[in-house]
Protein backbone atom coordinates (compact mmCIF):
# COMPACT_ATOMS: atom_id res chain seq x y z
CA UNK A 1 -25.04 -42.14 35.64
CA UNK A 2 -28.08 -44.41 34.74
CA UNK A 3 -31.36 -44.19 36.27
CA UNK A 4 -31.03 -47.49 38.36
CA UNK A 5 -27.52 -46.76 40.08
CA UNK A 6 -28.82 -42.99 40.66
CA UNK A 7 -31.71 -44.74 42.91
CA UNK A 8 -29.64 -47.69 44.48
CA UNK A 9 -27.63 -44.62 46.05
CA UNK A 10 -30.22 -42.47 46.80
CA UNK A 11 -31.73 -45.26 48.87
CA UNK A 12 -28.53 -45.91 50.47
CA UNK A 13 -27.86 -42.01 51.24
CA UNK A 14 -31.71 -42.10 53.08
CA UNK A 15 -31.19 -45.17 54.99
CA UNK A 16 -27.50 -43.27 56.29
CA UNK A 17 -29.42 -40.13 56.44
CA UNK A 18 -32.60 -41.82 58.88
CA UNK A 19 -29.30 -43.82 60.92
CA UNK A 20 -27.93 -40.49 61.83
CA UNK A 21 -30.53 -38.66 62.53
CA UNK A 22 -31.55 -41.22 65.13
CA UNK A 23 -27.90 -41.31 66.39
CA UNK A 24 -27.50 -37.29 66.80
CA UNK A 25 -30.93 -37.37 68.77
CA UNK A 26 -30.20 -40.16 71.08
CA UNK A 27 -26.38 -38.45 71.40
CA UNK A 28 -28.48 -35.36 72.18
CA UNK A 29 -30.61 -36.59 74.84
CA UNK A 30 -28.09 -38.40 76.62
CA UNK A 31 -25.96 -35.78 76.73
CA UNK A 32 -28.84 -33.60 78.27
CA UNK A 33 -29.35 -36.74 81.17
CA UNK A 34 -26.01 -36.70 81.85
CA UNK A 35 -26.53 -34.05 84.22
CA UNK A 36 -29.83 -35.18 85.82
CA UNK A 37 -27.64 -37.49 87.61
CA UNK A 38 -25.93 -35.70 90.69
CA UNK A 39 -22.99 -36.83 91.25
CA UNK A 40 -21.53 -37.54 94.83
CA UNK A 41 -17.81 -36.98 94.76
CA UNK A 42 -15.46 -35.35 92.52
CA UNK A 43 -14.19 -38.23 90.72
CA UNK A 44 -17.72 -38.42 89.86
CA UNK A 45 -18.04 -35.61 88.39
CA UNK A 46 -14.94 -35.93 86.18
CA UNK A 47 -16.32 -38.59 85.26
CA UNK A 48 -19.56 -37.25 83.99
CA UNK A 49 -17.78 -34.06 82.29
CA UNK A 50 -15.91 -36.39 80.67
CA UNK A 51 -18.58 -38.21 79.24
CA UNK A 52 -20.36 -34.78 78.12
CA UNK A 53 -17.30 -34.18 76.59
CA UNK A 54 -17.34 -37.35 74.43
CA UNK A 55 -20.58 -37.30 74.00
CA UNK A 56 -20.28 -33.91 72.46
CA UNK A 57 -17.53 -34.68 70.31
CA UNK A 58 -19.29 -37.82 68.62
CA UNK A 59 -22.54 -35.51 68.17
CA UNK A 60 -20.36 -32.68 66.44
CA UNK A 61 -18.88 -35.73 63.77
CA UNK A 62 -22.64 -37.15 63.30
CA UNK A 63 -23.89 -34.03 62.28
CA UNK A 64 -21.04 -33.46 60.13
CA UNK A 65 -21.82 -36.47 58.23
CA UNK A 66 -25.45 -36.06 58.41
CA UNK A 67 -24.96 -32.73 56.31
CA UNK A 68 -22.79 -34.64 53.91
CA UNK A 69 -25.18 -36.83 53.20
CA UNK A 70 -27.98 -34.61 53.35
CA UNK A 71 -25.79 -32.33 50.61
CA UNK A 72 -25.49 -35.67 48.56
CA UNK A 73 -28.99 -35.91 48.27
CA UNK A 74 -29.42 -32.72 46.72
CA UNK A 75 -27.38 -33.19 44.44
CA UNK A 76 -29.37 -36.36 43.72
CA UNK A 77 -32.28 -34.76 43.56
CA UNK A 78 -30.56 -31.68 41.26
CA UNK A 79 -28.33 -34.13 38.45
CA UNK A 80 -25.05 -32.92 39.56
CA UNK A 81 -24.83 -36.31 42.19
CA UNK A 82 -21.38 -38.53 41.09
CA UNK A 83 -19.47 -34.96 40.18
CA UNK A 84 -16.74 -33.50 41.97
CA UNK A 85 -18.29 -30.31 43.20
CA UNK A 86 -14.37 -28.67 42.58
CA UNK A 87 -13.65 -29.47 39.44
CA UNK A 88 -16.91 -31.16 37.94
CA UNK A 89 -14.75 -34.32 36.96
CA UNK A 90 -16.20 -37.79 37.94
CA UNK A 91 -15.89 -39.54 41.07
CA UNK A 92 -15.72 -42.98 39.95
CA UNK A 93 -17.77 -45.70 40.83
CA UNK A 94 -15.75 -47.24 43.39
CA UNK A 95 -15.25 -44.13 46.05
CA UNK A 96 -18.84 -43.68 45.45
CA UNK A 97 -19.36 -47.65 46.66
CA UNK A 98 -17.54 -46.98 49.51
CA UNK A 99 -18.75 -43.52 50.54
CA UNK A 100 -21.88 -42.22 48.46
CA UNK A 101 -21.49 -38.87 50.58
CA UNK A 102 -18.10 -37.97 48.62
CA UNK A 103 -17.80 -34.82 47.40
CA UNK A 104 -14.95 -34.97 45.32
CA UNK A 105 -12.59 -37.03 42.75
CA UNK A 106 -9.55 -38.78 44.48
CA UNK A 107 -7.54 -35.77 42.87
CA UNK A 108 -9.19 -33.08 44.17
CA UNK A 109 -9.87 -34.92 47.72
CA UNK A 110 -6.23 -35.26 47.87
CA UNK A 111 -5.68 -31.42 47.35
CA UNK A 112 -8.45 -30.39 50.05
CA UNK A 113 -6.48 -32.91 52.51
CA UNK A 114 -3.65 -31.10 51.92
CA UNK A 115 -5.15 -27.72 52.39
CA UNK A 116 -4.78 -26.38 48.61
CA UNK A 117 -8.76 -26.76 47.79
């Protein structure tokens, strides 16, 4: 990969990195105010442990991608970035336009999806 598309994504893989981790700490701290709030009835309070809940689940994907991309930058920053970290085959240009974070070639991605990677 040339030098210019190597730094067009690793621009794009800070920006996503900089969005997330502003996402996963506002996630964070509104999942610690959830509680401040005492609740008055029980309906209330399903109502707030439901929103923990969520708020927990969409905080566990964030910081799943966040280490994706944060993974994608070092291999930016080592020369491996734009190889499938399986089978060292390209991941063409287009999945990489779409998700710079991508670990592996169509093929391989595929295999892992079916549980055989």
């Amino acid at each position: 990969m040339d030098k210019k598309k190597l730094e067009y994504y690793k621009k794009r893989l800070e920006n996503k990195q900089a969005e997330l981790e502003g996402i996963v700490s506002r996630t964070e701290h509104d999942g610690r105010t959830a509680d401040e709030e005492t609740p008055q009835d029980l309906a209330d309070k399903a109502a707030t442990s439901y929103n923990k809940e969520f708020l927990f689940s969409q905080s566990n994907h964030d910081r799943f991608l966040l280490q994706l991309v944060t993974e994608a930058l070092g291999r930016v920053e080592q020369g491996t970035f734009g190889e499938c970290v399986a089978c060292g085959g390209e991941v063409r240009q287009k999945r990489l336009e779409a998700v710079p974070w991508a670990r592996h070639c169509m093929p391989c991605q595929e295999k892992q999806e079916q549980g055989a990677l």
